[in-house]
C-alpha atoms as a PDB file:
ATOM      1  CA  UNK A   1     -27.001-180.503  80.859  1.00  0.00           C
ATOM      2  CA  UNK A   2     -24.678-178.168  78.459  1.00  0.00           C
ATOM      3  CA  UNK A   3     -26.662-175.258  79.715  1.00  0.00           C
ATOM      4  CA  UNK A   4     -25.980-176.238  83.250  1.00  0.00           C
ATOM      5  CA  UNK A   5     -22.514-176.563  82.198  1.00  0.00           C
ATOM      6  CA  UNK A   6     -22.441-173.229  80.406  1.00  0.00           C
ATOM      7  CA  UNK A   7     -24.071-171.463  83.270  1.00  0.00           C
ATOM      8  CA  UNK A   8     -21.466-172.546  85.724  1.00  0.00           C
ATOM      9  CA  UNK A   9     -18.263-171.644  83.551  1.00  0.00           C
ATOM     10  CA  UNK A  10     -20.103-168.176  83.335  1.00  0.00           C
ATOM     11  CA  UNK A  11     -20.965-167.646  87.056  1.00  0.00           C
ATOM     12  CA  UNK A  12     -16.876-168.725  87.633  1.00  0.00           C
ATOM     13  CA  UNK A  13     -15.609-166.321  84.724  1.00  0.00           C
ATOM     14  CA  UNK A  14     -17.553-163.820  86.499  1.00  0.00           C
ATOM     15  CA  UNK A  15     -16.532-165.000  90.407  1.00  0.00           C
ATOM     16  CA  UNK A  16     -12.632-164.924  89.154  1.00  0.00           C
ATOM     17  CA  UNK A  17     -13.081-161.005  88.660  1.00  0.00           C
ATOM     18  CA  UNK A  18     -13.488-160.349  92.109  1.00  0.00           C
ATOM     19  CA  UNK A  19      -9.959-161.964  92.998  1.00  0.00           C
ATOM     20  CA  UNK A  20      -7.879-159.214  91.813  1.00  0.00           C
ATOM     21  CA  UNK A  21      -3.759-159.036  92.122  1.00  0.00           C
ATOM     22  CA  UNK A  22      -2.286-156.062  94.013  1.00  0.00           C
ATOM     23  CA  UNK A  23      -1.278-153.108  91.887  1.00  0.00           C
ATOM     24  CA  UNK A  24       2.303-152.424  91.113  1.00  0.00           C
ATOM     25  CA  UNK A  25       2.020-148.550  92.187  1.00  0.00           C
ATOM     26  CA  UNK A  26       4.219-146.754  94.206  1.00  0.00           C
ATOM     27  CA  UNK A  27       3.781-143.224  94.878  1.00  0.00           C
ATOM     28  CA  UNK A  28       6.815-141.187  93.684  1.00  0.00           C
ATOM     29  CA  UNK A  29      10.056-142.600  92.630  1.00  0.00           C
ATOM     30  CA  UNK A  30      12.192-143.887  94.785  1.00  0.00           C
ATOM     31  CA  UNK A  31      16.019-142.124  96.036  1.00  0.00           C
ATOM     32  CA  UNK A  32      17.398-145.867  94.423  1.00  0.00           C
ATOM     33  CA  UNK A  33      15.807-145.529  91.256  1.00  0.00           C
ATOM     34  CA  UNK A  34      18.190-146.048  88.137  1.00  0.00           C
ATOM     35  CA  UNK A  35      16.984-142.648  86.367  1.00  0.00           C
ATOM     36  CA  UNK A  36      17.139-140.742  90.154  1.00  0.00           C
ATOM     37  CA  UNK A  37      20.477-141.644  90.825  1.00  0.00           C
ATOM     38  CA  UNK A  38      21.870-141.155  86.912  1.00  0.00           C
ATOM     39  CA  UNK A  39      19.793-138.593  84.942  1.00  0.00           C
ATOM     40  CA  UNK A  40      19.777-139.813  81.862  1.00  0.00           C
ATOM     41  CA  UNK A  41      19.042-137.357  78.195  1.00  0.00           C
ATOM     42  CA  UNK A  42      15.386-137.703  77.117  1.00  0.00           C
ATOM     43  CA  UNK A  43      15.642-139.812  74.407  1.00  0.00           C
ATOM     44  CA  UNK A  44      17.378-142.874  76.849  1.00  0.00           C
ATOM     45  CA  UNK A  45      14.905-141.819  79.755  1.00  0.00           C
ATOM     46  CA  UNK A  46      11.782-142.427  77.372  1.00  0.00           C
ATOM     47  CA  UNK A  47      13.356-145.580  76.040  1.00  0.00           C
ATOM     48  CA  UNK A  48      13.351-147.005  79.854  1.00  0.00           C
ATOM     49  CA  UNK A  49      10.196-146.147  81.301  1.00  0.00           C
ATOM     50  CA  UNK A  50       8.103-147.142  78.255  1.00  0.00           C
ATOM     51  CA  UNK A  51      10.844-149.771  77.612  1.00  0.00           C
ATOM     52  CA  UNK A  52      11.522-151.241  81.093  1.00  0.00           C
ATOM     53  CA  UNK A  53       9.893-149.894  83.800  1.00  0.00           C
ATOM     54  CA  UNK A  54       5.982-151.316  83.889  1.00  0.00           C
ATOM     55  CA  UNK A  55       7.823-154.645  84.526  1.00  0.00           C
ATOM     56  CA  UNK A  56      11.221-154.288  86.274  1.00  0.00           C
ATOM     57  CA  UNK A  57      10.220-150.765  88.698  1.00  0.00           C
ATOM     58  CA  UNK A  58       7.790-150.075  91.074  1.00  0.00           C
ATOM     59  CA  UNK A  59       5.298-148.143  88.285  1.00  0.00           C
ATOM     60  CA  UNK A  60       3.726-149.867  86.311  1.00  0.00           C
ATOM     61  CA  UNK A  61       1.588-148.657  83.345  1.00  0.00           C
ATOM     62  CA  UNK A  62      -1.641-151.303  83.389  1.00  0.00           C
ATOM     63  CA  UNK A  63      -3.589-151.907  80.228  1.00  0.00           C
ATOM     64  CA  UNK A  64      -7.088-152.094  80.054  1.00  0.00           C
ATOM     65  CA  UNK A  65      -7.120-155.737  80.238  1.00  0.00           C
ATOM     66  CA  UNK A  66      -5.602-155.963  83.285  1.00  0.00           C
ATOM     67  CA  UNK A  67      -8.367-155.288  84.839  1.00  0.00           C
ATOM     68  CA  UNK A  68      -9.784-158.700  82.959  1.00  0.00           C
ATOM     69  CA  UNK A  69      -8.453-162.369  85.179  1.00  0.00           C
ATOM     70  CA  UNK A  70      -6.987-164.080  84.383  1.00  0.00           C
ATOM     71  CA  UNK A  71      -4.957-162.024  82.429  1.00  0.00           C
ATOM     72  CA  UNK A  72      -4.116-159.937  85.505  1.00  0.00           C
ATOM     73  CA  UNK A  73      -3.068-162.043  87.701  1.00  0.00           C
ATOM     74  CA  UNK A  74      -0.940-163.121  84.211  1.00  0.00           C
ATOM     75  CA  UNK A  75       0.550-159.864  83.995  1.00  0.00           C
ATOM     76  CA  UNK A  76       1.191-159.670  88.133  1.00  0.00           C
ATOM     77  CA  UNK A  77       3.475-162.634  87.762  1.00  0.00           C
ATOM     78  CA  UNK A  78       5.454-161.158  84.653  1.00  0.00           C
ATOM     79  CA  UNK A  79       6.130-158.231  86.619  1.00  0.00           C
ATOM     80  CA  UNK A  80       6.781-160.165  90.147  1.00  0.00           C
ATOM     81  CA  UNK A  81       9.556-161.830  87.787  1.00  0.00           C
ATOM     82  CA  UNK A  82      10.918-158.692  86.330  1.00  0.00           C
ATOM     83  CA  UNK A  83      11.502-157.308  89.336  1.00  0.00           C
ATOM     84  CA  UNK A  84      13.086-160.374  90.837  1.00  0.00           C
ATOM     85  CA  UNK A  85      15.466-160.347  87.867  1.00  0.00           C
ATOM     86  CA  UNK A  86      16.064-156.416  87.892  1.00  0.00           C
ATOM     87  CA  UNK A  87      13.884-153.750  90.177  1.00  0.00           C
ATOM     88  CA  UNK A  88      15.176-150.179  88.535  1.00  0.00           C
ATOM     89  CA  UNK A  89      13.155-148.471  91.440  1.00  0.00           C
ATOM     90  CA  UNK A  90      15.657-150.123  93.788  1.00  0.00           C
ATOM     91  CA  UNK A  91      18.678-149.741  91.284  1.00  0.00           C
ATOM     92  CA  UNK A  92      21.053-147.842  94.065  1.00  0.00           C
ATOM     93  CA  UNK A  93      20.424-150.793  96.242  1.00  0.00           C
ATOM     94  CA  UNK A  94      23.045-152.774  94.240  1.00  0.00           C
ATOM     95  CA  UNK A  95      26.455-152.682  94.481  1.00  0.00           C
ATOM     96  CA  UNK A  96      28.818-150.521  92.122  1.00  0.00           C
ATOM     97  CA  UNK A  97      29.858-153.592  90.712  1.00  0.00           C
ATOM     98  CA  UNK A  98      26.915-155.361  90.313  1.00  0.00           C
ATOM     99  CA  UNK A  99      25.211-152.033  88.939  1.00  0.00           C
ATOM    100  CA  UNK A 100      27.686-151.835  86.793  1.00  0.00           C
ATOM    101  CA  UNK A 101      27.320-155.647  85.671  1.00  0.00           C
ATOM    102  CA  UNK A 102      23.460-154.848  85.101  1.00  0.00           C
ATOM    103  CA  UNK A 103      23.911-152.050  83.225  1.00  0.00           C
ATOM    104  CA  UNK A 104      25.925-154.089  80.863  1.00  0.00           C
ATOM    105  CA  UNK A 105      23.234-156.492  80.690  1.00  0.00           C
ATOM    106  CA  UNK A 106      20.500-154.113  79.630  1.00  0.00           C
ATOM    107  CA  UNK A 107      22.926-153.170  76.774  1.00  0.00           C
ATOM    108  CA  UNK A 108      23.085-156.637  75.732  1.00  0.00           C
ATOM    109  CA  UNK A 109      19.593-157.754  76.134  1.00  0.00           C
ATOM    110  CA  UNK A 110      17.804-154.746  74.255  1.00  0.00           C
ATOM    111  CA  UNK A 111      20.789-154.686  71.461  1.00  0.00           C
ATOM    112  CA  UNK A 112      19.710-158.513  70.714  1.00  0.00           C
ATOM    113  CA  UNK A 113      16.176-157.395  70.465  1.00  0.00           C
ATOM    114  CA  UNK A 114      15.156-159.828  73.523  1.00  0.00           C
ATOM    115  CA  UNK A 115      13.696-156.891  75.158  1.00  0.00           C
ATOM    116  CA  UNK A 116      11.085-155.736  75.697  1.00  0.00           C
ATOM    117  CA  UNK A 117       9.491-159.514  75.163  1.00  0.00           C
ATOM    118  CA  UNK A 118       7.530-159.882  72.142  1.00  0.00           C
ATOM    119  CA  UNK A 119       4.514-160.465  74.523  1.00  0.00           C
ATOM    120  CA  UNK A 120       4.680-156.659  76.045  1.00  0.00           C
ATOM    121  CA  UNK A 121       5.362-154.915  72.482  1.00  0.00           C
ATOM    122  CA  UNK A 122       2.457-156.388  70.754  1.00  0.00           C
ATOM    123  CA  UNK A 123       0.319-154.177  72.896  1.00  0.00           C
ATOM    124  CA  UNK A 124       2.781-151.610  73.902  1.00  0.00           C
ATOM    125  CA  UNK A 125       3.661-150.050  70.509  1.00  0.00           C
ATOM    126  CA  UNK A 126       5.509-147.157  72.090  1.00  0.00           C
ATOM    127  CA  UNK A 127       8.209-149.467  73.150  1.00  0.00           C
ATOM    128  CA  UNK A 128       9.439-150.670  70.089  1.00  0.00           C
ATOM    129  CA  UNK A 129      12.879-149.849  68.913  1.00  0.00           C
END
């Protein structure tokens, strides 16, 4: 009976692979985008895209075990909600005022060390700051 069992969570760990999320790719960056629109110095451009963009732009970088469900389909809805909350890609889309209001938000969020989440640096060393 347990092997039964065990044989059937394996052949469903294994089905679940094949039920993959759609990639968050896009080709080049977008006329919108935050750092296409306002250039930013090196230093603050590297501190977004390693930072910010794999979960609130249109490029993401995937990890290895992305490629490993659940976990992908994990990571799919984290950046599904970044974007919701703030898509830089589509950052000229806004208005100047609520641009402006987002901007100040960023500020406040990464200055009180509530982003990146805790969840993304653990694997993402680079974006520690």
């Amino acid at each position: 009976m347990v092997k039964k069992i065990l044989l059937g969570l394996l052949v469903l760990a294994l089905a679940v692979q094949f039920h993959r999320p759609e990639k968050n790719l896009s080709a080049a960056p977008a006329k919108t985008d935050l750092l296409v629109l306002h250039p930013a110095p090196p230093e603050v451009r590297q501190m977004l895209q390693v930072g910010c963009y794999d979960c609130h732009s249109d490029h993401t970088r995937y990890p290895w075990y992305a490629e490993i469900q659940p976990l992908g389909w994990w990571l799919a809805q984290h950046v599904r909600d970044g974007k919701r909350e703030l898509n830089l890609s589509a950052f000229g889309e806004l208005s100047p005022k609520r641009q402006a209001s987002k901007l100040e938000e960023m500020v406040d969020v990464i200055e009180r060390r509530e982003m990146p989440l805790q969840s993304y640096t653990i694997t993402h060393r680079d974006a520690v700051f």
